[in-house]
C-alpha atoms as a PDB file:
ATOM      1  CA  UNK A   1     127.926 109.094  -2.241  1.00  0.00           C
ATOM      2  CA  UNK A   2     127.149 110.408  -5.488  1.00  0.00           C
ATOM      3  CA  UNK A   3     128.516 108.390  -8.746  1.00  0.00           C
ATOM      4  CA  UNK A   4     132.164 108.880  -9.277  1.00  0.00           C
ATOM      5  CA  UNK A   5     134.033 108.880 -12.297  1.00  0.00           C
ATOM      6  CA  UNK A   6     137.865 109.352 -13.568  1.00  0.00           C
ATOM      7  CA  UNK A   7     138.403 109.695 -17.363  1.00  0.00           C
ATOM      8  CA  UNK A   8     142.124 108.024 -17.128  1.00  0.00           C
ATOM      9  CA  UNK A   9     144.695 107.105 -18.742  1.00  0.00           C
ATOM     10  CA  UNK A  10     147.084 104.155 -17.530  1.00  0.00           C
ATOM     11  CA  UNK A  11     150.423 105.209 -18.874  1.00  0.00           C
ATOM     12  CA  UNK A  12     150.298 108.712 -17.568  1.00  0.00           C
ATOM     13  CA  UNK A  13     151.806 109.237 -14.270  1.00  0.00           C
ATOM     14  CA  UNK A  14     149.525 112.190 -12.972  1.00  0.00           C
ATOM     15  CA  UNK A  15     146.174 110.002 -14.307  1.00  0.00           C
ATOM     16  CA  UNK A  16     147.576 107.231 -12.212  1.00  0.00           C
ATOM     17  CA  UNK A  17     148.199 109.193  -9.366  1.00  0.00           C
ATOM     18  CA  UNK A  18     144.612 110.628  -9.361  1.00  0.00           C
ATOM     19  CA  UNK A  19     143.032 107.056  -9.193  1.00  0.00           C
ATOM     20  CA  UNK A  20     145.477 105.998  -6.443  1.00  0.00           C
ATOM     21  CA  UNK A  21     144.497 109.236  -4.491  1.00  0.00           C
ATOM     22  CA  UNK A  22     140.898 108.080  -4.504  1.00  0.00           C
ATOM     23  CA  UNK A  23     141.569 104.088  -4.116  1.00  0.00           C
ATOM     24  CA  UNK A  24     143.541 105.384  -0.780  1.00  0.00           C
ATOM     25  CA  UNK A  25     140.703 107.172   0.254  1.00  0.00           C
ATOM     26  CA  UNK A  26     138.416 103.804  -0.263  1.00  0.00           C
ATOM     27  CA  UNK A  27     136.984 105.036  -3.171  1.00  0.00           C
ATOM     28  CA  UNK A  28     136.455 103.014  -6.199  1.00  0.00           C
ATOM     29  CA  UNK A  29     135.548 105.028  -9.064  1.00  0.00           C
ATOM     30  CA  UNK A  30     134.105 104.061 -12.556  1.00  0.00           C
ATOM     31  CA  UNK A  31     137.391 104.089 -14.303  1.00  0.00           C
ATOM     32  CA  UNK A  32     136.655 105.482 -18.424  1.00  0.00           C
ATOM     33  CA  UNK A  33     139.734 105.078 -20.606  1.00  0.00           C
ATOM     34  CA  UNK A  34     138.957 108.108 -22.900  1.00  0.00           C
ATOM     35  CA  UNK A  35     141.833 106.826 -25.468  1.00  0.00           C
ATOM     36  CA  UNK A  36     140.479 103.646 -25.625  1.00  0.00           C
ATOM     37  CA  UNK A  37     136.793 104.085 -25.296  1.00  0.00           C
ATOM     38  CA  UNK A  38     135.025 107.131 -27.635  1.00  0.00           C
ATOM     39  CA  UNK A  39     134.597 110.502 -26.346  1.00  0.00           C
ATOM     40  CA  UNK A  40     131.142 112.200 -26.113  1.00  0.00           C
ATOM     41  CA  UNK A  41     132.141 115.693 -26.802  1.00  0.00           C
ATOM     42  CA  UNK A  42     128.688 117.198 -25.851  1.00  0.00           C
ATOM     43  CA  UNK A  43     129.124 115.178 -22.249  1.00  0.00           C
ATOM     44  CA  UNK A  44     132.822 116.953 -22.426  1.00  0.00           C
ATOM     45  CA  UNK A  45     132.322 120.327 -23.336  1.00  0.00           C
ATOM     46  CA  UNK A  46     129.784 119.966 -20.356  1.00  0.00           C
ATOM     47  CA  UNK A  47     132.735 118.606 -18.173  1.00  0.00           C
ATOM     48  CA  UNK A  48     134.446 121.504 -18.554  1.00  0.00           C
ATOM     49  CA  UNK A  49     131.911 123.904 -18.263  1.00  0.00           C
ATOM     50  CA  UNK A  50     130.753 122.073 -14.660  1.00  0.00           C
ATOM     51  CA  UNK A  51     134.386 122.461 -13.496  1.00  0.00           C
ATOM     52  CA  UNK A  52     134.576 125.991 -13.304  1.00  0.00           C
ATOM     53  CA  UNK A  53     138.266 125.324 -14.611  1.00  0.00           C
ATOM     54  CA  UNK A  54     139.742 127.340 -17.706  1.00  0.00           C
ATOM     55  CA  UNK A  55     139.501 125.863 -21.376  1.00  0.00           C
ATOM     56  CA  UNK A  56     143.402 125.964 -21.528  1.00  0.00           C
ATOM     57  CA  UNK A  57     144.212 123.722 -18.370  1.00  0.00           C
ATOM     58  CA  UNK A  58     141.974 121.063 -20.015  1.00  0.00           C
ATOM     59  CA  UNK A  59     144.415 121.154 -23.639  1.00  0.00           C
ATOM     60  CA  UNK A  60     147.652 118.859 -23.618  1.00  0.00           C
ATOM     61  CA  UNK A  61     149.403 122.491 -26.013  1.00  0.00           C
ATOM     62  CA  UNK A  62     152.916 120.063 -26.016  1.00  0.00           C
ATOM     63  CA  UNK A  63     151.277 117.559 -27.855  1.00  0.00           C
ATOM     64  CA  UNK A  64     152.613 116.682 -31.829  1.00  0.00           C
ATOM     65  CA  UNK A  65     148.932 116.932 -32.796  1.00  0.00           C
ATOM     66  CA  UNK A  66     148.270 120.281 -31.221  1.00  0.00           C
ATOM     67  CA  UNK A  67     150.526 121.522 -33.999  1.00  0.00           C
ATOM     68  CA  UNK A  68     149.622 119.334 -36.674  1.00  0.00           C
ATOM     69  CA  UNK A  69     146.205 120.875 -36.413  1.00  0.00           C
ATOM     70  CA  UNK A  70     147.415 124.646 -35.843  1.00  0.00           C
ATOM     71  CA  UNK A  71     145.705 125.043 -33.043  1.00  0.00           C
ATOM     72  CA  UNK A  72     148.183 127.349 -31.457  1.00  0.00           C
ATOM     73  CA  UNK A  73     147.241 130.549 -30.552  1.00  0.00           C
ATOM     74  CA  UNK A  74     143.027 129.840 -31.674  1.00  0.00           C
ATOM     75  CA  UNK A  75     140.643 130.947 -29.296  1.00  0.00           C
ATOM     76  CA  UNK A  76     138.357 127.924 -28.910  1.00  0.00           C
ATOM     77  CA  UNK A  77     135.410 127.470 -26.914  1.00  0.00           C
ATOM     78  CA  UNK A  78     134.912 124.164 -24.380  1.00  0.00           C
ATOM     79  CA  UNK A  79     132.746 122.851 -27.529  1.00  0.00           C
ATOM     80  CA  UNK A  80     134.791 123.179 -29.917  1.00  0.00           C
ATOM     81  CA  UNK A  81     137.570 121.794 -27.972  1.00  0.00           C
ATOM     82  CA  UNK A  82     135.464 119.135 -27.158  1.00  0.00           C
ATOM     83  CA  UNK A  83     134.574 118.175 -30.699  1.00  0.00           C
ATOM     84  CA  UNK A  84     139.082 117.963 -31.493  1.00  0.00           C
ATOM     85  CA  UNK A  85     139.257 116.000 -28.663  1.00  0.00           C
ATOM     86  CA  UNK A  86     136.913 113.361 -29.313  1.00  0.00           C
ATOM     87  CA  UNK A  87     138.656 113.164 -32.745  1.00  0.00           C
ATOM     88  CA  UNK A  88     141.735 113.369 -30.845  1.00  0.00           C
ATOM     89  CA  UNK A  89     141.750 112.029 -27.501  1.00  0.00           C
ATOM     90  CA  UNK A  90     145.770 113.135 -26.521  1.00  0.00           C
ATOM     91  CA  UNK A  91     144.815 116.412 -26.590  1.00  0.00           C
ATOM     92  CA  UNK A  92     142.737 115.928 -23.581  1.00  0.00           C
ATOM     93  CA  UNK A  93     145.068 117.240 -20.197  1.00  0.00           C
ATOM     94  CA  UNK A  94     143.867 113.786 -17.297  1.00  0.00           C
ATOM     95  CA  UNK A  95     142.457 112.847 -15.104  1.00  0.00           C
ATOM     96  CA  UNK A  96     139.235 114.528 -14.429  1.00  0.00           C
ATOM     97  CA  UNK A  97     137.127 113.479 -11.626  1.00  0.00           C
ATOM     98  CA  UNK A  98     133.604 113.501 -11.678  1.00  0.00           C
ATOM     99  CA  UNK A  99     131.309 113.121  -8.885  1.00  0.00           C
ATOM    100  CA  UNK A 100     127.603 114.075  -9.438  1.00  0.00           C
ATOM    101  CA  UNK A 101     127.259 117.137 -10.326  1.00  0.00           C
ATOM    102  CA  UNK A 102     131.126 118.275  -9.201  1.00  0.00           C
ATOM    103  CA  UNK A 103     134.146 118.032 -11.669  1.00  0.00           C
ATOM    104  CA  UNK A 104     137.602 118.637 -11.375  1.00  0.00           C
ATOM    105  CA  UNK A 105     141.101 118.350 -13.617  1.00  0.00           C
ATOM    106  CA  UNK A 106     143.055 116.787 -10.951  1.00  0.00           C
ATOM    107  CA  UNK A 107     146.446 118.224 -10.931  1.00  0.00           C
ATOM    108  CA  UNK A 108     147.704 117.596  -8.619  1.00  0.00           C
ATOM    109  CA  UNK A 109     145.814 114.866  -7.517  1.00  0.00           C
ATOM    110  CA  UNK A 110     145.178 116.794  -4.101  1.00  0.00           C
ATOM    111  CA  UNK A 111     142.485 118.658  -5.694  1.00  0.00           C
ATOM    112  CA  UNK A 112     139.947 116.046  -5.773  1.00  0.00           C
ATOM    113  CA  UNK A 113     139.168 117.004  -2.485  1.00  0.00           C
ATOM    114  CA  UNK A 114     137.434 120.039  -4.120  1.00  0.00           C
ATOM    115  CA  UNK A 115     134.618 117.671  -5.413  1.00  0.00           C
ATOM    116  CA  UNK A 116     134.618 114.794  -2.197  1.00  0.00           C
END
């Protein structure tokens, strides 16, 4: 199988339920705590491009900082999004699955089988 990957966070409920889906299913991915460990936001924007997913299901819009930095109603692109993120890691909506090639914003967690 081709190298898998889940950028996680602990203390969210959906991010843990995405690494449980795959640990059920025998699979040990590399496990990358984006709020702990810096964000690459050339390797993101390229995330999101690769998951065929919209910009806006990848932005956490309810978070304080969203406001703070008026991003409401801005049309950004997946690199410019990217570079906010890896300034501010919250933004970013979790988990997404990687595997190869294949990428996916799991939620629900049920759509990692998209990418398996």
């Amino acid at each position: 199988m081709s190298s898998l990957k889940i950028w996680h966070n602990p203390r969210c409920r959906k991010s843990r339920e995405g690494l449980q889906y795959l640990q059920d299913k025998g699979l040990e991915p590399e496990i990358f705590n984006y709020l702990q460990e810096k964000i690459d936001a050339g390797e993101l924007a390229g995330l999101i491009g690769k998951s065929g997913q919209p910009l806006k299901e990848f932005i956490r819009s309810n978070e304080k900082e969203y406001r703070e930095l008026g991003l409401k109603g801005k049309e950004l692109t997946a690199a410019e999004f990217a570079e906010i993120a890896a300034g501010h890691p919250k933004l970013l909506q979790r988990p997404i699955v990687i595997n190869g090639d294949k990428v996916v914003l799991a939620r629900p967690a049920e759509k990692i089988e998209e990418i398996l």
